[in-house]
C-alpha atoms as a PDB file:
ATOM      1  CA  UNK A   1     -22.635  38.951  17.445  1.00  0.00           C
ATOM      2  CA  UNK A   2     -19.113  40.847  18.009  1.00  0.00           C
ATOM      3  CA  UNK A   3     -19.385  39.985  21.864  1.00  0.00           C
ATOM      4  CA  UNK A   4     -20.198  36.403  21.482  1.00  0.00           C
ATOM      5  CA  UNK A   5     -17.465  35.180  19.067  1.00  0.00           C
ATOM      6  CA  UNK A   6     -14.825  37.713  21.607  1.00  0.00           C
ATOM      7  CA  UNK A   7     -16.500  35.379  24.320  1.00  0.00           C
ATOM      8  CA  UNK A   8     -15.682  32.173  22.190  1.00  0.00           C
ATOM      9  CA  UNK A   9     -12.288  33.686  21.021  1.00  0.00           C
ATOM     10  CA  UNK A  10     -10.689  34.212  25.115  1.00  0.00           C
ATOM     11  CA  UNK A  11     -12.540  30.951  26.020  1.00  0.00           C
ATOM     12  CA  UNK A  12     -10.628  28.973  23.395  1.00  0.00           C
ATOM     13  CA  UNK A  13      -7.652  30.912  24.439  1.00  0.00           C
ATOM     14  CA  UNK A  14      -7.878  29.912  28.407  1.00  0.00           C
ATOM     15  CA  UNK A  15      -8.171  26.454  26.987  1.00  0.00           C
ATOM     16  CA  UNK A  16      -5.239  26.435  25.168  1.00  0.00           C
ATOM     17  CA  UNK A  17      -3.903  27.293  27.658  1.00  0.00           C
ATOM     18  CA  UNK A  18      -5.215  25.540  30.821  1.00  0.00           C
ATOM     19  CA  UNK A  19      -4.756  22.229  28.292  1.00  0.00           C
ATOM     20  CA  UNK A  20      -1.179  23.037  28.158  1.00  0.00           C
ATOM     21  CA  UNK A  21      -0.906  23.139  31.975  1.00  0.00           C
ATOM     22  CA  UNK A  22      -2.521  20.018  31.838  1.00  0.00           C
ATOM     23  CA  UNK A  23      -0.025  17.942  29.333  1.00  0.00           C
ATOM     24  CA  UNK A  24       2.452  18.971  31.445  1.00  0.00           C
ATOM     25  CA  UNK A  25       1.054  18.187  34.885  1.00  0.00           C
ATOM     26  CA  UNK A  26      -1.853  15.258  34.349  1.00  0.00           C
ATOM     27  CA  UNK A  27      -4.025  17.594  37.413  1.00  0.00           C
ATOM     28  CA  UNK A  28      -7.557  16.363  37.432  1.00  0.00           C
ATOM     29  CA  UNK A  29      -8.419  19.940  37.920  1.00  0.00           C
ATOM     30  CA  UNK A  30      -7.139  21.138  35.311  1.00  0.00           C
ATOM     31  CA  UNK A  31      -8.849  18.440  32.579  1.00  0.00           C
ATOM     32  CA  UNK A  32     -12.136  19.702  34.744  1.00  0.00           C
ATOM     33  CA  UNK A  33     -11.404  23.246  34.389  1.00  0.00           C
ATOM     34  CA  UNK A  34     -10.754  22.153  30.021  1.00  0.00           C
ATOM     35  CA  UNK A  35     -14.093  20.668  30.020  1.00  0.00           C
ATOM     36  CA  UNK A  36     -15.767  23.370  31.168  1.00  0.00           C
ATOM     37  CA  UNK A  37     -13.865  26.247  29.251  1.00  0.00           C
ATOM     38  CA  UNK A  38     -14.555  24.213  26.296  1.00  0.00           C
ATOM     39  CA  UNK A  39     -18.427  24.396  27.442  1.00  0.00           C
ATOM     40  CA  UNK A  40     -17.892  28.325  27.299  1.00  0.00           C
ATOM     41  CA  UNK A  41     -16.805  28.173  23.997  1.00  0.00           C
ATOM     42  CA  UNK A  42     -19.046  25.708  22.427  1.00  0.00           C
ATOM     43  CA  UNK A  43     -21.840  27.669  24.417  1.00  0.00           C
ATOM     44  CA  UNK A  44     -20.816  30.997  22.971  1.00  0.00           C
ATOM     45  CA  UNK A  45     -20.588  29.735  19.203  1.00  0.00           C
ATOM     46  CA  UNK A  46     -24.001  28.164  19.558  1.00  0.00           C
ATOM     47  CA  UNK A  47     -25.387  31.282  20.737  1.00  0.00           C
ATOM     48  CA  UNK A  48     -24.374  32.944  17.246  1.00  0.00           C
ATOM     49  CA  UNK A  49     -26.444  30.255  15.450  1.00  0.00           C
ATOM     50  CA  UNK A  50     -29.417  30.638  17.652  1.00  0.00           C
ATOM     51  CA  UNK A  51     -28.875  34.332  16.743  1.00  0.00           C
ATOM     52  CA  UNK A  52     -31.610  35.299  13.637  1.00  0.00           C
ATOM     53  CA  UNK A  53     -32.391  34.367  10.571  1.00  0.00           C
ATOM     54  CA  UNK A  54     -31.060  31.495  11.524  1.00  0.00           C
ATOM     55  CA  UNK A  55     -32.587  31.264  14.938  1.00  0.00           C
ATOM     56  CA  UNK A  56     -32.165  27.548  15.466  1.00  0.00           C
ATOM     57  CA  UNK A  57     -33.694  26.092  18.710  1.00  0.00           C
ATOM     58  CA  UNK A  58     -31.024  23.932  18.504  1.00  0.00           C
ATOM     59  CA  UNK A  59     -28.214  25.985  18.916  1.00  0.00           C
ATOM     60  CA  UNK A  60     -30.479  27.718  21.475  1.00  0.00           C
ATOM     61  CA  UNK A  61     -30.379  24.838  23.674  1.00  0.00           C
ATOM     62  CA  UNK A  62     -26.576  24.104  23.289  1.00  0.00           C
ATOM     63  CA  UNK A  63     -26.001  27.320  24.482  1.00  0.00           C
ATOM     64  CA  UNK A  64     -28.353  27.375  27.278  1.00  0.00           C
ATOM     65  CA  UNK A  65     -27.241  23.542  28.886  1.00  0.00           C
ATOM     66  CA  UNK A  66     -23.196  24.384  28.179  1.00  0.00           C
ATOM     67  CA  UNK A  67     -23.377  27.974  29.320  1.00  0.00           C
ATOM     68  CA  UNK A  68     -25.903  29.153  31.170  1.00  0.00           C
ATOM     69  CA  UNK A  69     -26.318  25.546  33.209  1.00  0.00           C
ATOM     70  CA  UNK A  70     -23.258  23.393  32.950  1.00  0.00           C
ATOM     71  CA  UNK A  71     -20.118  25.965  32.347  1.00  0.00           C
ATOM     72  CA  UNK A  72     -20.597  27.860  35.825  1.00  0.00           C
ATOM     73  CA  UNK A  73     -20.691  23.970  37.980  1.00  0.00           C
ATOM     74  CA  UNK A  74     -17.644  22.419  36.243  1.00  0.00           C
ATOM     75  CA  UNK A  75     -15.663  25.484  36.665  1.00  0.00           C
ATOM     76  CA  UNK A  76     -16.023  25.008  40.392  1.00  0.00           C
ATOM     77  CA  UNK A  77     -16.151  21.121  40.221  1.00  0.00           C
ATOM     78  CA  UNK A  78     -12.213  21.720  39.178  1.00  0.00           C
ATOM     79  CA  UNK A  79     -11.624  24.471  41.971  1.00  0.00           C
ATOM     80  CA  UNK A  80     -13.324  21.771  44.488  1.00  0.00           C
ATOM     81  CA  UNK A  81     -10.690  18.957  42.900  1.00  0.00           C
ATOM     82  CA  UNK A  82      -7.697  21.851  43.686  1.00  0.00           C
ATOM     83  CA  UNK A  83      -7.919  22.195  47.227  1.00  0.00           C
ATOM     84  CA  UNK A  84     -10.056  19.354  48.534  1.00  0.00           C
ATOM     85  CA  UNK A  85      -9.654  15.397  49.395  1.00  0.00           C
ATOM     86  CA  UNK A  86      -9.496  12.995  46.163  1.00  0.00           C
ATOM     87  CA  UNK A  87     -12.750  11.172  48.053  1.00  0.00           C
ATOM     88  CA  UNK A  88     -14.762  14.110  48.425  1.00  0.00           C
ATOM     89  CA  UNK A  89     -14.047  15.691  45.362  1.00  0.00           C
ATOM     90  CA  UNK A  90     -14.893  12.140  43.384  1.00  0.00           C
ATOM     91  CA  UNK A  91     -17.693  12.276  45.359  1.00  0.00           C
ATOM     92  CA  UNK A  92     -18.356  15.755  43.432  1.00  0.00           C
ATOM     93  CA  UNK A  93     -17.958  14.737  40.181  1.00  0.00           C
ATOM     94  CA  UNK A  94     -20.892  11.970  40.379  1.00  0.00           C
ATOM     95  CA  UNK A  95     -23.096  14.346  42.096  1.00  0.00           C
ATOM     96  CA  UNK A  96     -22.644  16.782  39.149  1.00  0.00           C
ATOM     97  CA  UNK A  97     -22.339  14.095  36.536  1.00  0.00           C
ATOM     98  CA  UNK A  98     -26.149  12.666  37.359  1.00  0.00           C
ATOM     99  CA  UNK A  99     -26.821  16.466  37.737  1.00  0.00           C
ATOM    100  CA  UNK A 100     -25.582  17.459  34.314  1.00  0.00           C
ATOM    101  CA  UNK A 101     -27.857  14.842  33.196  1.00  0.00           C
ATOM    102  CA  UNK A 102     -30.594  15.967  34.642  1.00  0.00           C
ATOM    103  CA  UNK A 103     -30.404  19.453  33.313  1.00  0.00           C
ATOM    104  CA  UNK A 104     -29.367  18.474  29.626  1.00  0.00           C
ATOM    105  CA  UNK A 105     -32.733  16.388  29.628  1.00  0.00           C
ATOM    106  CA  UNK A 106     -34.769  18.973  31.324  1.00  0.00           C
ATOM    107  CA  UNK A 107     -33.739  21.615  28.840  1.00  0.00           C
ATOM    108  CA  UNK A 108     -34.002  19.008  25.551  1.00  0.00           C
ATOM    109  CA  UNK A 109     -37.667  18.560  26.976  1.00  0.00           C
ATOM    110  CA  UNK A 110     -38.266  22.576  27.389  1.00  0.00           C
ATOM    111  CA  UNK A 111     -41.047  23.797  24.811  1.00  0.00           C
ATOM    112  CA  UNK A 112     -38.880  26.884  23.211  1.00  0.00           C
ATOM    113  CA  UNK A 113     -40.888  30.372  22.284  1.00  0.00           C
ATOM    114  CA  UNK A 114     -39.995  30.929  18.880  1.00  0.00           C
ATOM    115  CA  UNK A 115     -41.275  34.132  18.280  1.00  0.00           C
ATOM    116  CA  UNK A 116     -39.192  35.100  21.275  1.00  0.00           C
ATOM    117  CA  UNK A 117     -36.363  32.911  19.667  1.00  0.00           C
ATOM    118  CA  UNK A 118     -36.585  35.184  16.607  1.00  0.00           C
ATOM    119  CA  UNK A 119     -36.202  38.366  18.233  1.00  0.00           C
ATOM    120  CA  UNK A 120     -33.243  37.238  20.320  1.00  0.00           C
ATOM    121  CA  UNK A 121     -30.744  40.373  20.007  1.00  0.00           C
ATOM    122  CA  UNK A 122     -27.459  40.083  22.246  1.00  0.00           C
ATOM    123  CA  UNK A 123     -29.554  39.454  25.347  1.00  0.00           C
ATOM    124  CA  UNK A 124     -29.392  35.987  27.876  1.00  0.00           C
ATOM    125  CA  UNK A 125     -32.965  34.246  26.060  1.00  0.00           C
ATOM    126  CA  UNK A 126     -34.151  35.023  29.192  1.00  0.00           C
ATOM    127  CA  UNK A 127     -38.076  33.819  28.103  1.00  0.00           C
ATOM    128  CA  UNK A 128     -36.894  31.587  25.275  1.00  0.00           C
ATOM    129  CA  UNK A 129     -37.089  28.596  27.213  1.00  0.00           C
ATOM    130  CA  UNK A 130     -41.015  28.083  28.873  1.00  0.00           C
ATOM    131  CA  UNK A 131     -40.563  27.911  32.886  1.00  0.00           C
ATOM    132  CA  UNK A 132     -39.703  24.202  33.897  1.00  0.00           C
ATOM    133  CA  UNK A 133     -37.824  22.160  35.761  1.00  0.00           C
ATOM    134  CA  UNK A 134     -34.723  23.444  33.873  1.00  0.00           C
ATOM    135  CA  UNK A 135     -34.972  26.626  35.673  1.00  0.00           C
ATOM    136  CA  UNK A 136     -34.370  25.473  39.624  1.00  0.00           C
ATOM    137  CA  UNK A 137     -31.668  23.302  37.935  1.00  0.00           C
ATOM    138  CA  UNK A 138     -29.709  26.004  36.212  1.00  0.00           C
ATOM    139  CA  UNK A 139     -30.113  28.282  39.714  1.00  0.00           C
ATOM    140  CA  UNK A 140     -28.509  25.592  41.838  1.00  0.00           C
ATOM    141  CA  UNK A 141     -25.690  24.921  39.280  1.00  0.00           C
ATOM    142  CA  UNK A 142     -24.889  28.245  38.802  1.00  0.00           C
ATOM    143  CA  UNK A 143     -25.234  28.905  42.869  1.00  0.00           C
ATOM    144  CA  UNK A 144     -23.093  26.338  43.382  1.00  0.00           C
ATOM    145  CA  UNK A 145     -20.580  27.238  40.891  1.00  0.00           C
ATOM    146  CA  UNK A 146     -19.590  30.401  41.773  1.00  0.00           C
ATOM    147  CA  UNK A 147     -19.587  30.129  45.544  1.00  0.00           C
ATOM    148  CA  UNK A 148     -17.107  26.985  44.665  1.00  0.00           C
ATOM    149  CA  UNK A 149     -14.308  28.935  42.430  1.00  0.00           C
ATOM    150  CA  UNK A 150     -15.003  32.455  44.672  1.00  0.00           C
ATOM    151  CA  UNK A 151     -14.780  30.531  47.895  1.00  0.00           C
ATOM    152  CA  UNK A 152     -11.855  28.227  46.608  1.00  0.00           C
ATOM    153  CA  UNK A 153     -10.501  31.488  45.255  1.00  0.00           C
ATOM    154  CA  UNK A 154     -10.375  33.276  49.084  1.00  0.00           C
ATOM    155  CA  UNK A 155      -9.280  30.290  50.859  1.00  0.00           C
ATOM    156  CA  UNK A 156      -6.607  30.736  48.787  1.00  0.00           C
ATOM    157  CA  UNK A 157      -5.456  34.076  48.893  1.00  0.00           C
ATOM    158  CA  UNK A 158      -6.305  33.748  53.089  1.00  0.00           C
ATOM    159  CA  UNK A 159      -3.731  30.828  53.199  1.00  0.00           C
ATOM    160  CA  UNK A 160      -1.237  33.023  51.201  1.00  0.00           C
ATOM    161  CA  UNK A 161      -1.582  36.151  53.374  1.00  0.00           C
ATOM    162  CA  UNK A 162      -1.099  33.966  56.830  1.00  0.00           C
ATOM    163  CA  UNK A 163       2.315  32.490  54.861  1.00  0.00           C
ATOM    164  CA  UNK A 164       2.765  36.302  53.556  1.00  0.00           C
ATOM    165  CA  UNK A 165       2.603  34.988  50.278  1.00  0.00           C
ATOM    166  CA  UNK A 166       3.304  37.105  46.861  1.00  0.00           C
ATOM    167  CA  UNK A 167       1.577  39.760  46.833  1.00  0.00           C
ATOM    168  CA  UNK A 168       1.086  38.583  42.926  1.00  0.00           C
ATOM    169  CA  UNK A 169      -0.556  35.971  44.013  1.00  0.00           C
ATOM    170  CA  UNK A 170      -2.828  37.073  46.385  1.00  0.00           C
ATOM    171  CA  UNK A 171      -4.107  39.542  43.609  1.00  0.00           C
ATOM    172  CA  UNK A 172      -4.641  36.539  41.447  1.00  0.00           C
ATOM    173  CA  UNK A 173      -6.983  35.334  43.705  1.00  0.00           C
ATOM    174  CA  UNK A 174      -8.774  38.657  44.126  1.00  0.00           C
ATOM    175  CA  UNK A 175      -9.188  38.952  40.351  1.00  0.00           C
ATOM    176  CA  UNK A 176     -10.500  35.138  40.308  1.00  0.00           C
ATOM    177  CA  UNK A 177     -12.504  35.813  42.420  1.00  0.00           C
ATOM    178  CA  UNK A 178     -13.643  38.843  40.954  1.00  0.00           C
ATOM    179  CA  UNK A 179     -13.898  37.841  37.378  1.00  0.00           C
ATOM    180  CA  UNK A 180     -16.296  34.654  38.436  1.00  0.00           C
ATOM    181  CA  UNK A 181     -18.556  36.792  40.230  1.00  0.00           C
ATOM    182  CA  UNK A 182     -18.715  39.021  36.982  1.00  0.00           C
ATOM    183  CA  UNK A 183     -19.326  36.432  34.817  1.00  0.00           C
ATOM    184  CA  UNK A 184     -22.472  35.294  37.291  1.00  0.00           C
ATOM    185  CA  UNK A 185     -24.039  38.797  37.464  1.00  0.00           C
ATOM    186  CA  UNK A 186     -24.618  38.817  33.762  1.00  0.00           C
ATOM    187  CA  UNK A 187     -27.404  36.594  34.051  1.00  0.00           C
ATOM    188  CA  UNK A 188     -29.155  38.780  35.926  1.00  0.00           C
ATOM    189  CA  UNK A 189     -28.744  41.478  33.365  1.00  0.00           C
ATOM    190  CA  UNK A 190     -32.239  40.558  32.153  1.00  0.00           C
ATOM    191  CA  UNK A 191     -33.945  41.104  35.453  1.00  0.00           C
ATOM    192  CA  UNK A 192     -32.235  44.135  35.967  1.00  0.00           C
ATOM    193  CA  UNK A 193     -33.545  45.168  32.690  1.00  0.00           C
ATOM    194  CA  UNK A 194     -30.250  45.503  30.958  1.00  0.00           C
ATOM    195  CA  UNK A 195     -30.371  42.338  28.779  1.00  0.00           C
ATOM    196  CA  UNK A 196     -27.762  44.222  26.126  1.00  0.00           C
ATOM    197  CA  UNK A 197     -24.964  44.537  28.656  1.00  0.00           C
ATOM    198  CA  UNK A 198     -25.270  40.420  28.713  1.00  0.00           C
ATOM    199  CA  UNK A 199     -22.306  39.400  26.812  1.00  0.00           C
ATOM    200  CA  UNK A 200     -20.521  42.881  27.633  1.00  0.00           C
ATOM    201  CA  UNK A 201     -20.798  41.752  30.822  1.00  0.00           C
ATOM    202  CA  UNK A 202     -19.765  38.028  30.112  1.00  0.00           C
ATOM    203  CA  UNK A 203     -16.507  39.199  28.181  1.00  0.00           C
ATOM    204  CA  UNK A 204     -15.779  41.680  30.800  1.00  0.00           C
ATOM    205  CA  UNK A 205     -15.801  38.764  33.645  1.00  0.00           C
ATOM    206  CA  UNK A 206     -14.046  35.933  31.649  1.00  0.00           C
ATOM    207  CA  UNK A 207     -11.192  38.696  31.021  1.00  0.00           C
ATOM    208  CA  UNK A 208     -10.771  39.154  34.416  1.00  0.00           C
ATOM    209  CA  UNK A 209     -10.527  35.308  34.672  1.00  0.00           C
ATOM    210  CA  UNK A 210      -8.445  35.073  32.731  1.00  0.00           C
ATOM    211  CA  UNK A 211      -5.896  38.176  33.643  1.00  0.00           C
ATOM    212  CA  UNK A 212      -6.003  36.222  37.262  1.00  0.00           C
ATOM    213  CA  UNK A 213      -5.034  32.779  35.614  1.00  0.00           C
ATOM    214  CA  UNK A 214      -2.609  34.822  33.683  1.00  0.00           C
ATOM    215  CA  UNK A 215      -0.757  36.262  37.275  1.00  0.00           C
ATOM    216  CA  UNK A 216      -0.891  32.429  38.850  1.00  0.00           C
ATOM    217  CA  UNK A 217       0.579  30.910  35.510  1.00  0.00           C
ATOM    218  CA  UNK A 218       3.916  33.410  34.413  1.00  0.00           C
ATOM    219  CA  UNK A 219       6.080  34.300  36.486  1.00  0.00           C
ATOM    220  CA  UNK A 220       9.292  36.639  36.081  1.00  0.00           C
ATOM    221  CA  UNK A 221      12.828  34.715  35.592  1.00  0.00           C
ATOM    222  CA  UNK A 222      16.292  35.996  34.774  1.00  0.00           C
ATOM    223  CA  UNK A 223      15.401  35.471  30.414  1.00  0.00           C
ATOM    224  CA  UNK A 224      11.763  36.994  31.083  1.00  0.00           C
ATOM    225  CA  UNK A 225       8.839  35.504  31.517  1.00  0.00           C
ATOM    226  CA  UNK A 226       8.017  32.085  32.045  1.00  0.00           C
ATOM    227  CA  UNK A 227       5.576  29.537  32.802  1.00  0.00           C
ATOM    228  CA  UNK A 228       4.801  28.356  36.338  1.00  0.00           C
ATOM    229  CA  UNK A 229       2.098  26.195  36.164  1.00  0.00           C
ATOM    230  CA  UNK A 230       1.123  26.327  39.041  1.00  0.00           C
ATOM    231  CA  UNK A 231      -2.332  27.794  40.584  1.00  0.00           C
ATOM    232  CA  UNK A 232      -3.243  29.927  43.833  1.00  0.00           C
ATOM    233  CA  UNK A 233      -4.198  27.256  46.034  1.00  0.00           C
ATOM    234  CA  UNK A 234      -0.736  25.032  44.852  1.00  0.00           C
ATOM    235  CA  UNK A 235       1.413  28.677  46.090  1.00  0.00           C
END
């Protein structure tokens, strides 16, 4: 339960702060990127509920459709809204919109397990859910997801080290990049047969994250440090 609520805790954090960014700026991406750190949140406090006794199915499938389908896709949807065309990335946000439909429905319709419900112990639910079309859903979302913040994340730091950019910046981008990619491998922790390191994992990657936002956001300034708001991609 520990790793879960530190999940929720730097989640609500990033959105703090990313929702700062955004009162100041009005940047579609960054009201994307709030949406879907509020996901990880919501999806992480769920998953305490779906945690026995309580074990609500429920809470199972909030977690599951905000974290382990949606979270991942609107993360990217907000990289895709940083670096490309207002046309093409509106043309994103339908696509996922219908999508997001889809995959809410598919997992509200999914038949949970609940004797595998009730032995959930700090592992993804990987078997929770019975097989449907919920699963190729959540694999393209997730795909899709991560190659859009990790690719958005080294066209960035390429365009920085052609313009010999800060070297802060370009290891904001790296740890982006990094962090995302963390955050994807943990669910594969149960097909690797490590379902505990799950939310070890997820904490580990969204701190990451987070240290990279951290490096694109503050910069130094003759009373300290202060915030840039800006991102990689804006450098």
């Amino acid at each position: 339960m520990i790793y879960p609520l530190a999940v929720a805790a730097i989640s609500a954090v990033f959105l703090a702060a990313v929702l700062r960014q955004y009162r100041q700026r009005g940047k579609p991406y960054q009201l994307i990127w709030t949406v879907a750190l509020a996901m990880s949140t919501a999806a992480s406090l769920a998953y305490v509920f779906a945690l026995p006794p309580t074990a609500s199915a429920v809470a199972f499938r909030v977690y599951y459709v905000f974290g382990a389908e949606l979270m991942p896709a609107w993360l990217g949807l907000g990289s895709i809204f940083l670096v490309t065309p207002r046309q093409i990335a509106d043309w994103a946000l339908a696509t996922l919109l219908a999508a997001s439909a889809l995959a809410a429905g598919a997992v509200a319709q999914a038949t949970v397990n609940s004797s595998l419900l009730a032995q959930l112990n700090g592992g993804p639910g990987s078997g929770v859910l019975e097989p449907g079309p919920w699963l190729p859903l959540t694999i393209v979302l997730n795909t899709c997801g991560v190659i859009a913040v990790v690719g958005v994340a080294m066209y960035s730091g390429v365009q920085l080290a052609r313009r010999k950019g800060s070297g802060r910046m370009l290891g904001a981008n790296a740890l982006i990049a990094a962090g995302d990619l963390i955050v994807g491998v943990a669910g594969s922790m149960a097909r690797t047969g490590q379902p505990e390191l799950f939310w070890v994992t997820m904490f580990a990657g969204w701190i990451v994250i987070f240290s990279g936002f951290l490096l694109t956001s503050y910069q130094p300034s003759a009373s300290g440090i202060q915030l840039a708001a800006r991102t990689p991609a804006e450098s």
